[in-house]
Protein backbone atom coordinates (compact mmCIF):
# COMPACT_ATOMS: atom_id res chain seq x y z
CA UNK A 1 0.00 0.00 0.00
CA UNK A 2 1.23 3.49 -0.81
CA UNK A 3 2.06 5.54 2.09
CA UNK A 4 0.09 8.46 0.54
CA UNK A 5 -2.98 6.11 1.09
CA UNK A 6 -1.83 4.48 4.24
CA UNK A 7 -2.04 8.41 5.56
CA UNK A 8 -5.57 8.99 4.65
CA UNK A 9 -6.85 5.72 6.30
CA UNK A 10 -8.40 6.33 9.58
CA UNK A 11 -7.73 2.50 11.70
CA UNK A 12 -10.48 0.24 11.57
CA UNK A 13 -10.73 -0.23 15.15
CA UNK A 14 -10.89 3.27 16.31
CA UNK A 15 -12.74 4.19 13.31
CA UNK A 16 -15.54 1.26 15.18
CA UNK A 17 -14.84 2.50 18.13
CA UNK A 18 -15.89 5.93 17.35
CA UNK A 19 -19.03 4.58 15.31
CA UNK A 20 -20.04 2.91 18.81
CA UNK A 21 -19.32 6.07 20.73
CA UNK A 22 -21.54 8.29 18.44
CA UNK A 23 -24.54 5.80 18.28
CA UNK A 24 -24.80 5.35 21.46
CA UNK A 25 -24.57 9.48 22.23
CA UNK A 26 -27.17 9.87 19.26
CA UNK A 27 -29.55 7.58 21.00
CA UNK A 28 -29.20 9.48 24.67
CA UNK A 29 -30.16 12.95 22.85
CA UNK A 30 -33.05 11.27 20.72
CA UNK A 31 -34.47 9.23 23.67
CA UNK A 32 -33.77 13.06 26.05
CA UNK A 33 -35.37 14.78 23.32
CA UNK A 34 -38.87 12.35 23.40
CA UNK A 35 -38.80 12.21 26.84
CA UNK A 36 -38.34 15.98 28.13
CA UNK A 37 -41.74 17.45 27.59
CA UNK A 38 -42.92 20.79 28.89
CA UNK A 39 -46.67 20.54 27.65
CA UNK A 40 -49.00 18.94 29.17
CA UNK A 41 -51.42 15.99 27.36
CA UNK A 42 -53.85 18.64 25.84
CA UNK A 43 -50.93 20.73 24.29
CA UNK A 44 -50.80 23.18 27.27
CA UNK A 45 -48.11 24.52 29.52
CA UNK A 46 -48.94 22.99 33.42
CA UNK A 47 -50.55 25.91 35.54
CA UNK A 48 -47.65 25.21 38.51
CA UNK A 49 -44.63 24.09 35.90
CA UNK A 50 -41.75 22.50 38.12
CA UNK A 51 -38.68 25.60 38.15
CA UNK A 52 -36.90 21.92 39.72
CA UNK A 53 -37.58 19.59 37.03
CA UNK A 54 -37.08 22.26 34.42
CA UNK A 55 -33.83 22.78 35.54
CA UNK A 56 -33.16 18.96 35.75
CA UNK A 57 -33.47 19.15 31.60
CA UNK A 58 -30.92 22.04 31.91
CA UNK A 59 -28.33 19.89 33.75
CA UNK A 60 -28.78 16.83 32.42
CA UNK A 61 -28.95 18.25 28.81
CA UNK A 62 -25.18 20.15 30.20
CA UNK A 63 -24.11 16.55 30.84
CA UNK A 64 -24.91 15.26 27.56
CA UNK A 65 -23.49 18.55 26.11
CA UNK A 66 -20.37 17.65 28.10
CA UNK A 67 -20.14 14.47 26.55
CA UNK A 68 -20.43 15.58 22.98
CA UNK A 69 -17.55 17.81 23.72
CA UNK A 70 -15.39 15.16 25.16
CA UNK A 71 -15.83 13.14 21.79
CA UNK A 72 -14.96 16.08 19.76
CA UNK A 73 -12.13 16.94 21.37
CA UNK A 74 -11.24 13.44 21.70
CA UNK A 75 -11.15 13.26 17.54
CA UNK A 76 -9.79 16.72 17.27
CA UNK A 77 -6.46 15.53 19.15
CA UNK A 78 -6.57 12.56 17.27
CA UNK A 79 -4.06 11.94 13.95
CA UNK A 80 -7.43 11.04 12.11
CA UNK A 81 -8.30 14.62 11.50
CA UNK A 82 -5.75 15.21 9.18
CA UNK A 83 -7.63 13.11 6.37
CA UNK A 84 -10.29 14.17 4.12
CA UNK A 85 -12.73 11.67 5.77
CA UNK A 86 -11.12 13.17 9.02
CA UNK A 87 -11.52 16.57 8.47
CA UNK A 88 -15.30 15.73 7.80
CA UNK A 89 -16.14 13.96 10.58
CA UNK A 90 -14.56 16.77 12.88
CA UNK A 91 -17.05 19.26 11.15
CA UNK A 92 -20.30 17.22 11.81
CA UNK A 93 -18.50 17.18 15.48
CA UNK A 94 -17.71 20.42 15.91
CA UNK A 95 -21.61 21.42 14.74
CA UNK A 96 -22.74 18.53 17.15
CA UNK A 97 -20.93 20.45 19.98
CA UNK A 98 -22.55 23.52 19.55
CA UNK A 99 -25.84 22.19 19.50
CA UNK A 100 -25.42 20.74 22.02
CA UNK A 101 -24.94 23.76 24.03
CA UNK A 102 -27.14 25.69 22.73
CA UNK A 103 -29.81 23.26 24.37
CA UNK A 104 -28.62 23.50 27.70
CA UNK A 105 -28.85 27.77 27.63
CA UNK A 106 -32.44 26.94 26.53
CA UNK A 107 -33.20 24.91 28.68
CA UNK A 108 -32.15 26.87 31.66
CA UNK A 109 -34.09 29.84 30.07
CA UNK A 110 -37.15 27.56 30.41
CA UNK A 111 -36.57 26.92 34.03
CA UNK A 112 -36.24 30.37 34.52
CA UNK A 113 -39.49 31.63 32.85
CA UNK A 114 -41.10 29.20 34.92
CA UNK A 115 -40.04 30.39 37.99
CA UNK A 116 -41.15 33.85 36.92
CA UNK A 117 -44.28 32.55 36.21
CA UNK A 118 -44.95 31.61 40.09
CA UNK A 119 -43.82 35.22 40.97
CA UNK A 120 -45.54 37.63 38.62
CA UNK A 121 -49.04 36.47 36.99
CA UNK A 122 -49.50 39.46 35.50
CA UNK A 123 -46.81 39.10 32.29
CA UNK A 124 -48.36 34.70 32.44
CA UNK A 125 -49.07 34.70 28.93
CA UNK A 126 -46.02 35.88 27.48
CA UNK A 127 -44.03 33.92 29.68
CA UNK A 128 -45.98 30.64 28.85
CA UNK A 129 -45.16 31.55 25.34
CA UNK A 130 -41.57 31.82 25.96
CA UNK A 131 -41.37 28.58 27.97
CA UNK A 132 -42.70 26.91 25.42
CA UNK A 133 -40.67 28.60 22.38
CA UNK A 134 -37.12 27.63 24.49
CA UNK A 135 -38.00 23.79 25.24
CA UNK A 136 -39.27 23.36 21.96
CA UNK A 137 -36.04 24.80 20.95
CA UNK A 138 -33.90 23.31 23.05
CA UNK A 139 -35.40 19.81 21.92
CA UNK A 140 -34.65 21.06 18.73
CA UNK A 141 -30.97 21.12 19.50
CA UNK A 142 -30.78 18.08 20.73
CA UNK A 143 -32.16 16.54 17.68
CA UNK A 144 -30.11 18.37 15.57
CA UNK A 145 -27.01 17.48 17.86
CA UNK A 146 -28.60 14.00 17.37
CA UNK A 147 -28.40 14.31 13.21
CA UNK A 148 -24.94 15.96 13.23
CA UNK A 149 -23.55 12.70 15.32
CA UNK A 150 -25.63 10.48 12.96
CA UNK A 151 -23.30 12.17 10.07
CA UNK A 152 -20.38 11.95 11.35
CA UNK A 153 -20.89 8.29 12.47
CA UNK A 154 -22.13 7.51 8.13
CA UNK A 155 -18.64 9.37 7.35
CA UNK A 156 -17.04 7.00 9.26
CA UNK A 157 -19.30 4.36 7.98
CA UNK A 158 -18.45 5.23 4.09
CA UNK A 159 -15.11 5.85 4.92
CA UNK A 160 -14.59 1.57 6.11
CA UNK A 161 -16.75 0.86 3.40
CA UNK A 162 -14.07 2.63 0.86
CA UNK A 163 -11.35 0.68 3.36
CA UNK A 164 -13.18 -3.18 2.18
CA UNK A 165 -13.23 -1.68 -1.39
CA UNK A 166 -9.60 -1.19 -1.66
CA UNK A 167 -8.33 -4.26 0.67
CA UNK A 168 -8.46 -6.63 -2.45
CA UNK A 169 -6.96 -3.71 -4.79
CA UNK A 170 -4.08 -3.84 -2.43
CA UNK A 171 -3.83 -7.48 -2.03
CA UNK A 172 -3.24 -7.93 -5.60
CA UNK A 173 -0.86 -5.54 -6.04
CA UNK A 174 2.02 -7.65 -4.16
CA UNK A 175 5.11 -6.48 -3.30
CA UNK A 176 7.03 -4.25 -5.84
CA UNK A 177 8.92 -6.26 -8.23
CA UNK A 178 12.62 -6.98 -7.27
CA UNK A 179 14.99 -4.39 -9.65
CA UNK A 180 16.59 -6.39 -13.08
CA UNK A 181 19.89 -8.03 -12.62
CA UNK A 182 23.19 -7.76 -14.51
CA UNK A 183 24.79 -11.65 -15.25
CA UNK A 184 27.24 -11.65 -12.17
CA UNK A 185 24.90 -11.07 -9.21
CA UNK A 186 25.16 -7.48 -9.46
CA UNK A 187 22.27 -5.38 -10.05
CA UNK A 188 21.90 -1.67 -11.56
């Protein structure tokens, strides 16, 4: 194999390893995403909202956020981000990252609202309004967090794919042919 493509192949272990990683943080945000609901079942914000389990989403959606910036700086100090495929996956990381963070600041603006809510019934409707424009939003992040991990993990994905295309190419190239010999032994 030429060095030159040796340099843009990203190990198939770590490139699985990474696959797992980002699957498994996809699901967390999808299944946090479903789960985290502000409205009630009719569609309408709870007359005494919970400022305490609001800002539960906040910190648990800062843990996940935490997480998806561990794995991106994980890859970013890697040698893999030097490749094409590399340099790819680090973008659909690096957008996961700041999804994910955007959540959590909507989040905790949720919480807040709601506690303002308790405290001054005069501005309710507006506030109601705003609690549910950040969760919804913040959801939003999370599923887009989700899709931008989904990416990067199908980069990887493609890029072993293109790895089990060119094993046999390589295979049958063999080992360079040995240089032509002079009668005597010695060669050129």
């Amino acid at each position: 194999m030429t060095p030159d493509i040796q340099r843009e192949l990203i190990p198939r272990a770590a490139a699985h390893h990474l696959i797992g990683a980002l699957n498994a943080m996809k699901d967390k945000l999808v299944t946090a995403a479903e789960r985290w609901q502000l409205l009630d079942e009719n569609g309408d914000v709870p007359a005494t909202s919970s400022y305490a389990a609001l800002l539960q989403h906040a910190a648990d959606a800062q843990g996940l956020s935490r997480d998806v910036l561990r794995l991106t700086a994980d890859f970013a100090r890697s040698p893999h981000l030097t490749t094409r495929d590399g340099s790819t996956v680090l973008r659909h990381l690096a957008t996961a990252a700041t999804m994910s963070s955007h959540a959590t600041s909507h989040f905790t603006e949720t919480a807040e609202f709601a506690l303002a809510l308790s405290a001054d019934p005069t501005d309710r409707h507006y506030l109601k309004n705003r609690m549910v424009i950040d969760h919804a939003s913040a959801r939003a992040f999370l599923r887009r967090t989700s899709e931008s991990l989904r990416d990067a993990a199908k980069g990887l994905d493609d890029h072993l794919t293109f790895q089990r295309f060119l094993a046999p190419l390589i295979s049958q190239e063999g080992p360079p042919p040995p240089p032509p010999s002079t009668p005597g032994g010695r060669h050129r």
